[in-house]
N, C-alpha and C. Protein backbone atom coordinates (compact mmCIF):
# COMPACT_ATOMS: atom_id res chain seq x y z
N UNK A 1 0.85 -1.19 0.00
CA UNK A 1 0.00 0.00 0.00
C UNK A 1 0.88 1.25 0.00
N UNK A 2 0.95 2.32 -0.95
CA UNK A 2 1.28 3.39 -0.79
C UNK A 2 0.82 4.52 -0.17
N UNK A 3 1.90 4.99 0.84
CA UNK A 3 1.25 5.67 1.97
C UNK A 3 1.05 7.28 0.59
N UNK A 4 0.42 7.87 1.60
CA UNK A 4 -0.28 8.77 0.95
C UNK A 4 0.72 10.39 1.09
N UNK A 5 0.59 11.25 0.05
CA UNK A 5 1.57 12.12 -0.16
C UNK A 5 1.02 13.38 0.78
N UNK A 6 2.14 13.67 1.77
CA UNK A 6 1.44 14.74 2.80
C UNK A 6 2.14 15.74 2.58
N UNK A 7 3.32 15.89 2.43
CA UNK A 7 4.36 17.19 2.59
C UNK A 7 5.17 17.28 1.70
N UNK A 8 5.66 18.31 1.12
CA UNK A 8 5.96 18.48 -0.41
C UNK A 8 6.72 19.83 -0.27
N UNK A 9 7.79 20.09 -0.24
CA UNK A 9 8.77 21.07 -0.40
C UNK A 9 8.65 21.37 -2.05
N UNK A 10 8.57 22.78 -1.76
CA UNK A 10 7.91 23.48 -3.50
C UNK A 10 8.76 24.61 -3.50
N UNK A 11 10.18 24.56 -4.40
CA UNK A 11 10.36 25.25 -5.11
C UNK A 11 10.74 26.11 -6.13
N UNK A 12 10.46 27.39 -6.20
CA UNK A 12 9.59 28.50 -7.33
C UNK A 12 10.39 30.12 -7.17
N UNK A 13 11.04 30.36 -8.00
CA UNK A 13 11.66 31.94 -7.74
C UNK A 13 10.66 32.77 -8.35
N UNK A 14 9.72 32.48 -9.16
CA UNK A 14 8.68 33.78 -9.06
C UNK A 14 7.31 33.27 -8.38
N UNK A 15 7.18 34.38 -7.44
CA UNK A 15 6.30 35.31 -6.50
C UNK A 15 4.88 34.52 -6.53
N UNK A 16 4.64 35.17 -8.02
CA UNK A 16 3.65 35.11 -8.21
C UNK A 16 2.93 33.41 -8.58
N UNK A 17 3.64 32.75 -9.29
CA UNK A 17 3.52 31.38 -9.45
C UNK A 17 3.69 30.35 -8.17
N UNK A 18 4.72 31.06 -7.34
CA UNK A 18 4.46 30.08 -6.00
C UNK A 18 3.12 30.51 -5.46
N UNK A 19 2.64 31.51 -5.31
CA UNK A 19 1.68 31.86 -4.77
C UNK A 19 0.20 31.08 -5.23
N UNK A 20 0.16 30.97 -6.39
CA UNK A 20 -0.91 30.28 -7.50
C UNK A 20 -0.77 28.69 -6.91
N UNK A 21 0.43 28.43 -6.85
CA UNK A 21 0.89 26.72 -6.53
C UNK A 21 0.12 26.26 -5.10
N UNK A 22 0.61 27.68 -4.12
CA UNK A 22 0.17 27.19 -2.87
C UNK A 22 -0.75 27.27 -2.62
N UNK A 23 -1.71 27.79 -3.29
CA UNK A 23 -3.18 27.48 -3.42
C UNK A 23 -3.82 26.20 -3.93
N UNK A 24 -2.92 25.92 -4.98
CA UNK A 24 -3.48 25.02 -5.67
C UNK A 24 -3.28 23.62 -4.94
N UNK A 25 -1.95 23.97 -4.39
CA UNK A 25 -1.35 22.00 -3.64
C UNK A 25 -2.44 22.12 -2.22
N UNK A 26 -2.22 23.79 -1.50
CA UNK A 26 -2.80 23.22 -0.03
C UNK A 26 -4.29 23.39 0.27
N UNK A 27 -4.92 24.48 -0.76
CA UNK A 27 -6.42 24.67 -0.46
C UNK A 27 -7.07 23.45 -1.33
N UNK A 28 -6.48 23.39 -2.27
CA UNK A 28 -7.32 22.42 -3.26
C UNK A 28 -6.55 21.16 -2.93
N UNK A 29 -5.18 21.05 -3.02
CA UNK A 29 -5.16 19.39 -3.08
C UNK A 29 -4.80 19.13 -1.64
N UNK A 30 -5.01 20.24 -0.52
CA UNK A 30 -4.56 19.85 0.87
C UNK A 30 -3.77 19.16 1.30
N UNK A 31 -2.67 19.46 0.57
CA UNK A 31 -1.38 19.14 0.76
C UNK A 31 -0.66 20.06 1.82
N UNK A 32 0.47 19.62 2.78
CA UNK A 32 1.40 20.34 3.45
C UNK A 32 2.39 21.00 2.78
N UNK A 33 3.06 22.44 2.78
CA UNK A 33 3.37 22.97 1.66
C UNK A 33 4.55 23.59 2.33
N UNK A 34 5.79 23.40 2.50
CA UNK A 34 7.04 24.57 2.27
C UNK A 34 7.51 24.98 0.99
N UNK A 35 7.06 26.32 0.83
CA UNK A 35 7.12 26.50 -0.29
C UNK A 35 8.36 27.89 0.04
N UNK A 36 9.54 27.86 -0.90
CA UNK A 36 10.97 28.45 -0.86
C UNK A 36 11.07 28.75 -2.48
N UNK A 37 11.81 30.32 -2.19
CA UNK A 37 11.32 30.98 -3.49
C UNK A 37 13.30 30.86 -3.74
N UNK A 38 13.46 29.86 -3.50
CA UNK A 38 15.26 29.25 -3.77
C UNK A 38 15.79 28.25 -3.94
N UNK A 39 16.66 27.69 -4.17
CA UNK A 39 17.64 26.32 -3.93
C UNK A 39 17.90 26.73 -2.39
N UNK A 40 18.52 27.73 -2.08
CA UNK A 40 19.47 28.21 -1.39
C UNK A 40 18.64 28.09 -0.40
N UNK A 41 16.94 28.79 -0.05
CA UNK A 41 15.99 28.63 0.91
C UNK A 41 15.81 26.85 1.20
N UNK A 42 15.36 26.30 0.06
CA UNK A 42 14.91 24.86 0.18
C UNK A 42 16.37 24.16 0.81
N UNK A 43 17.21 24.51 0.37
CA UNK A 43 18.32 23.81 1.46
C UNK A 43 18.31 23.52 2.85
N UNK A 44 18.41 24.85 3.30
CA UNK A 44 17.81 25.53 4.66
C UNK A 44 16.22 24.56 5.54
N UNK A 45 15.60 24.49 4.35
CA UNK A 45 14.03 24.27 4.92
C UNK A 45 14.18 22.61 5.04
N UNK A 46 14.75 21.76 3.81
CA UNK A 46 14.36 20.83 3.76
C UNK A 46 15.13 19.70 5.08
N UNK A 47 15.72 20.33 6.21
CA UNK A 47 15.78 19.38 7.36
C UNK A 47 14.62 19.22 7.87
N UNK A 48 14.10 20.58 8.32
CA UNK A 48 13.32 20.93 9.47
C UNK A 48 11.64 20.26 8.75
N UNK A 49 11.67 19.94 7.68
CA UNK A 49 10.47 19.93 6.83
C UNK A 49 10.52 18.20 7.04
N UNK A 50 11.23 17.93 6.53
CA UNK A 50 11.30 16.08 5.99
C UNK A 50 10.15 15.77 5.32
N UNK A 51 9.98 16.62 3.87
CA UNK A 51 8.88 16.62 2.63
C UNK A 51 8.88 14.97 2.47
N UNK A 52 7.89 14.41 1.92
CA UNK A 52 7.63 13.07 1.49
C UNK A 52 8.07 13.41 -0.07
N UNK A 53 8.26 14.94 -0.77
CA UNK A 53 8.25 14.94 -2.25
C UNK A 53 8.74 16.50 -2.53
N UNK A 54 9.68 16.21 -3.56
CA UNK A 54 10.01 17.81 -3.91
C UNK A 54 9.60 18.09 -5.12
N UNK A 55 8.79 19.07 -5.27
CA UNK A 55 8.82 19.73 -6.27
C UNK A 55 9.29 21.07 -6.84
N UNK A 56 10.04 20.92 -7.84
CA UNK A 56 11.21 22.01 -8.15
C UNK A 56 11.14 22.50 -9.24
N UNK A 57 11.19 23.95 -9.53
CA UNK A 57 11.29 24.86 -10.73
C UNK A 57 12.66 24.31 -10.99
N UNK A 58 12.52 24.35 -12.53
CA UNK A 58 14.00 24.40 -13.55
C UNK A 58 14.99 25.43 -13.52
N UNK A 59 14.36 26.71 -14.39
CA UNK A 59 15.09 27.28 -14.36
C UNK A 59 14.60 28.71 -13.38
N UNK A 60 16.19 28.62 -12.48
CA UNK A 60 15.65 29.90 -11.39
C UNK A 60 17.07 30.63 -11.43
N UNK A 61 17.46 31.53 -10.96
CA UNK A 61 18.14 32.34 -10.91
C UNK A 61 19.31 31.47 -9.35
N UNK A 62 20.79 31.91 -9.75
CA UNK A 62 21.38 31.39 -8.53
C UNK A 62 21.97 29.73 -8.50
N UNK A 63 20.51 28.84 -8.29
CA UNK A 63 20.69 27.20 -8.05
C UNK A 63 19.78 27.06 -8.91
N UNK A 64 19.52 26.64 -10.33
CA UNK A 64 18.79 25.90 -10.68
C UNK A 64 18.25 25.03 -10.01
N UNK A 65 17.16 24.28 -10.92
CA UNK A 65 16.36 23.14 -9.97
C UNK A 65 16.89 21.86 -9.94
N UNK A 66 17.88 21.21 -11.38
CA UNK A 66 18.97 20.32 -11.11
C UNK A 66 19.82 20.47 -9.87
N UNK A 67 20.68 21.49 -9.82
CA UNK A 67 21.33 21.85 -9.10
C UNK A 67 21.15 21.64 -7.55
N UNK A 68 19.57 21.94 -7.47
CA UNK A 68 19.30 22.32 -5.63
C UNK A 68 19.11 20.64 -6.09
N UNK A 69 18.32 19.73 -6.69
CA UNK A 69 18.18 18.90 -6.74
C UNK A 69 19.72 17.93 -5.81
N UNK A 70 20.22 18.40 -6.99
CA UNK A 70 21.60 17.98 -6.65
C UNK A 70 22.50 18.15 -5.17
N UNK A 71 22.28 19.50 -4.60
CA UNK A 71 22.53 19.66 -3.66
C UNK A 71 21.63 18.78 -2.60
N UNK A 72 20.45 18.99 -2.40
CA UNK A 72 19.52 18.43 -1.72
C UNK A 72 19.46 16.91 -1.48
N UNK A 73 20.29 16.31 -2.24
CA UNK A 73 20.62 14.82 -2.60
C UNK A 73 21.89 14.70 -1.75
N UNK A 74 23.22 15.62 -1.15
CA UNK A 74 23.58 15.48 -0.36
C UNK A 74 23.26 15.53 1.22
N UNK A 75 21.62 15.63 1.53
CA UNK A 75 21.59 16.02 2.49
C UNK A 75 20.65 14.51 2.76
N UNK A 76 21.29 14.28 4.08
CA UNK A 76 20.59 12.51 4.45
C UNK A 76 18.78 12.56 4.51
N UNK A 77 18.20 13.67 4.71
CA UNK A 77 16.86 13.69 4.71
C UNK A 77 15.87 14.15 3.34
N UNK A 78 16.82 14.48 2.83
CA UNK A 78 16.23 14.30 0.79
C UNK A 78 16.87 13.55 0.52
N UNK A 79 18.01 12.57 0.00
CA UNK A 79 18.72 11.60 -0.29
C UNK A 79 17.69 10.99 -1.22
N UNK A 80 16.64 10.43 -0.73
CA UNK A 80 16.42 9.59 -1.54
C UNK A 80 14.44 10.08 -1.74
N UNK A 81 14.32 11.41 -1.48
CA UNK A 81 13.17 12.02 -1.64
C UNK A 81 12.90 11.93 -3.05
N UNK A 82 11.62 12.06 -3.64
CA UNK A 82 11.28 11.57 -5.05
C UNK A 82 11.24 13.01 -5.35
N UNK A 83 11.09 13.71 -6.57
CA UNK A 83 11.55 14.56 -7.22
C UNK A 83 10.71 15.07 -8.04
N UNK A 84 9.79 16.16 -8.82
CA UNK A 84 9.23 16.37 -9.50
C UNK A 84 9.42 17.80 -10.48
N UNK A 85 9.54 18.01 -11.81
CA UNK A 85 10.02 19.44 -11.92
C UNK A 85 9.18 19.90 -13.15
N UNK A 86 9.41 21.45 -12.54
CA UNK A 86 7.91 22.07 -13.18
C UNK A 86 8.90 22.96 -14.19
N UNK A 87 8.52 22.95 -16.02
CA UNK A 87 9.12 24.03 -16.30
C UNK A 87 8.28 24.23 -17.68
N UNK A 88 8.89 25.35 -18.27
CA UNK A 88 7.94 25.99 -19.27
C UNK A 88 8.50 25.40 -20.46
N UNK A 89 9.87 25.17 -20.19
CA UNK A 89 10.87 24.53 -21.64
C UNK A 89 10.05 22.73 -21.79
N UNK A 90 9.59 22.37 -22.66
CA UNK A 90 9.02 20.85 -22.79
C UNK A 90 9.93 20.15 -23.89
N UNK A 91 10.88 20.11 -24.35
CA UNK A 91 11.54 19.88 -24.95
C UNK A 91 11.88 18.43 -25.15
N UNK A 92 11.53 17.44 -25.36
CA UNK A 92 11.90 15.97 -25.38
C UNK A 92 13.21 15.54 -24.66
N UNK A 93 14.52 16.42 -25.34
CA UNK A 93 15.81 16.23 -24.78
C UNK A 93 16.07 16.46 -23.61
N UNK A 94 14.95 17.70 -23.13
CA UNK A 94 15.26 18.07 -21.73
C UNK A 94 14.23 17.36 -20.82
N UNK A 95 13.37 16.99 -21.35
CA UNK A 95 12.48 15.96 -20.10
C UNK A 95 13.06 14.79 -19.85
N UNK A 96 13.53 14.30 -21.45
CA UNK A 96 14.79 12.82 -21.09
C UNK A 96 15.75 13.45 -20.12
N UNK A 97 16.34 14.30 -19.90
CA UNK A 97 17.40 15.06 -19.00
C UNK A 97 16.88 14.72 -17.72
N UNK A 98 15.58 15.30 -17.54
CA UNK A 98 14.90 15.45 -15.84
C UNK A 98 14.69 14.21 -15.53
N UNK A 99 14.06 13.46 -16.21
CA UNK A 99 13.87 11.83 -16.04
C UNK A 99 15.02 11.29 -15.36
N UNK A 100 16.59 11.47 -16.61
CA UNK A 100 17.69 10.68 -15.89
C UNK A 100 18.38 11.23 -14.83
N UNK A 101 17.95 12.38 -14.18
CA UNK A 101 17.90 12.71 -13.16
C UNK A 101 17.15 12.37 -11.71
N UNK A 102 16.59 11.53 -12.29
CA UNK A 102 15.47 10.74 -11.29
C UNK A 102 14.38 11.17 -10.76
N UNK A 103 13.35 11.98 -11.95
CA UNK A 103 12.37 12.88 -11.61
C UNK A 103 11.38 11.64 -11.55
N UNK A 104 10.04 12.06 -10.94
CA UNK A 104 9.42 11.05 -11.43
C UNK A 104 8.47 11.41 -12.84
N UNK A 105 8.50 12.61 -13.39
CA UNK A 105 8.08 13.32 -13.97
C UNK A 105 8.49 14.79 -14.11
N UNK A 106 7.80 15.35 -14.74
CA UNK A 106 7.97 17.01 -15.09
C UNK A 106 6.84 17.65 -15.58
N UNK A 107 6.36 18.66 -14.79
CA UNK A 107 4.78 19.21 -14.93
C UNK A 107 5.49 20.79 -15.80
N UNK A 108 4.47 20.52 -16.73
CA UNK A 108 4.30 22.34 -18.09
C UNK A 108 4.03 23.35 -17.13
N UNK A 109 4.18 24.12 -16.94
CA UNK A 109 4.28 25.71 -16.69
C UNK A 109 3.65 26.75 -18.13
N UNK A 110 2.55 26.87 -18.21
CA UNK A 110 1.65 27.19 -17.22
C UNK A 110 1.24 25.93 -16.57
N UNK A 111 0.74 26.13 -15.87
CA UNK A 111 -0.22 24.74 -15.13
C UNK A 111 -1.54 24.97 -14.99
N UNK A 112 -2.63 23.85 -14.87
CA UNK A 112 -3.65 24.47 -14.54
C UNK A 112 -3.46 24.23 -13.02
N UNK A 113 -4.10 25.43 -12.37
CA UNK A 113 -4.08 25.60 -10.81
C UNK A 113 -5.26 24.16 -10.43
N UNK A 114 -6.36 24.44 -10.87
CA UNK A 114 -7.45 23.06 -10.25
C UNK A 114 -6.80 21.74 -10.52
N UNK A 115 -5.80 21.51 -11.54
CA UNK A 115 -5.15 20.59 -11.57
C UNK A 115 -3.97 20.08 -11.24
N UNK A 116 -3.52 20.92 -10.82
CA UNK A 116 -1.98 20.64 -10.41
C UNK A 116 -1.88 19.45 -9.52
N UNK A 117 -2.35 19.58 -8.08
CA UNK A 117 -2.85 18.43 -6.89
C UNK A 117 -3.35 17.33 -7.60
N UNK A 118 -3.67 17.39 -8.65
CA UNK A 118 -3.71 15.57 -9.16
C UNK A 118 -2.65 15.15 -9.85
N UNK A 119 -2.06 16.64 -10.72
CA UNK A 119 -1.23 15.67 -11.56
C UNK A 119 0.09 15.34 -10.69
N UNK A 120 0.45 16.19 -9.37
CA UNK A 120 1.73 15.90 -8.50
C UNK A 120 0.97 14.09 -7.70
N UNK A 121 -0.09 14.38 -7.03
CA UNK A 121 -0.68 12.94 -6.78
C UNK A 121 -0.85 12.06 -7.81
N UNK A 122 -1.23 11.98 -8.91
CA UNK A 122 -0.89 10.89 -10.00
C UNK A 122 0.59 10.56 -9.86
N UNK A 123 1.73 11.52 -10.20
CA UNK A 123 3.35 10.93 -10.19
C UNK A 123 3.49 10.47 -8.70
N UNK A 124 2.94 10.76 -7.94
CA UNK A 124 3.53 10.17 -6.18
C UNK A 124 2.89 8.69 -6.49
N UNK A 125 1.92 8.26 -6.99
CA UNK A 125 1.20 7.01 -7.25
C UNK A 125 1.98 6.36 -8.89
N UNK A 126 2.57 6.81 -8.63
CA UNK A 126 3.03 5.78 -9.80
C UNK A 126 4.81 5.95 -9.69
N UNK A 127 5.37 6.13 -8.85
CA UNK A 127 6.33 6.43 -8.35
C UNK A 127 6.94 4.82 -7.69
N UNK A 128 8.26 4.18 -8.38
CA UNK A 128 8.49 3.04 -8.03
C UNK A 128 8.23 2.88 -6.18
N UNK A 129 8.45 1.64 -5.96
CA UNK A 129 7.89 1.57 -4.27
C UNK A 129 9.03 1.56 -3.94
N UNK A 130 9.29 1.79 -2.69
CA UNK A 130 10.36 2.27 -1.68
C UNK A 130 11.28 0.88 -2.18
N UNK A 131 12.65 1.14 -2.04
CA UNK A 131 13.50 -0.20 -1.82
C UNK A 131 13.37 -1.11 -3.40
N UNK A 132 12.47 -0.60 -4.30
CA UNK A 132 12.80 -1.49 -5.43
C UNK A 132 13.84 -0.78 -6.71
């Protein structure tokens, strides 16, 4: 049985799109939400948080979303957190990129707001099971 997706480190360097998100993950899909408008913030956050799931903008100013990815992968309490990344570029080469990065996916930018909370809960449900 897959336990169910509660807490979700989200992030987003513009303002205005995290803002849209955190509506969309915690009023609508009532999700738990640290939402960090950085790599550099989500570093910081993601001890004190211990997200079940990250979801990460591509391209941001500073740490990209590989990057914090990357960083965040040195830290023993994301290590092996599942991964999701939101960007506007859809490019085949670059979603194969996020994939072999170990996304479980990659959500379009725009997004729809009423939809977002399913399509991050669809990839948490289809997300290999722990240990395989």
């Amino acid at each position: 049985m897959t336990p169910p997706l509660q807490r979700v480190l989200y992030v987003e360097d513009d303002a205005d799109i995290r803002t849209i998100a955190v509506l969309a993950l915690e009023t609508v899909g009532g999700l738990q939400l640290r939402a960090c408008a950085s790599g550099a913030e989500a570093l910081e956050a993601a001890a004190g948080f211990a997200p079940d799931l990250l979801l990460l903008d591509v391209m941001m100013p500073g740490m990209d979303g590989p990057t914090t990815l990357q960083r965040l992968r040195e830290l023993p309490g994301t290590a092996r957190t599942p991964v999701v990344f939101m960007t506007a570029k859809m490019q085949a080469s670059e979603i194969e990129h996020y994939l072999s990065l170990g996304a479980l996916g990659v959500i379009t930018k725009p997004f729809d707001p009423m939809a977002l909370a399913v399509q991050v809960q669809d990839l948490w449900r289809q997300r290999p099971a722990a240990g395989a």
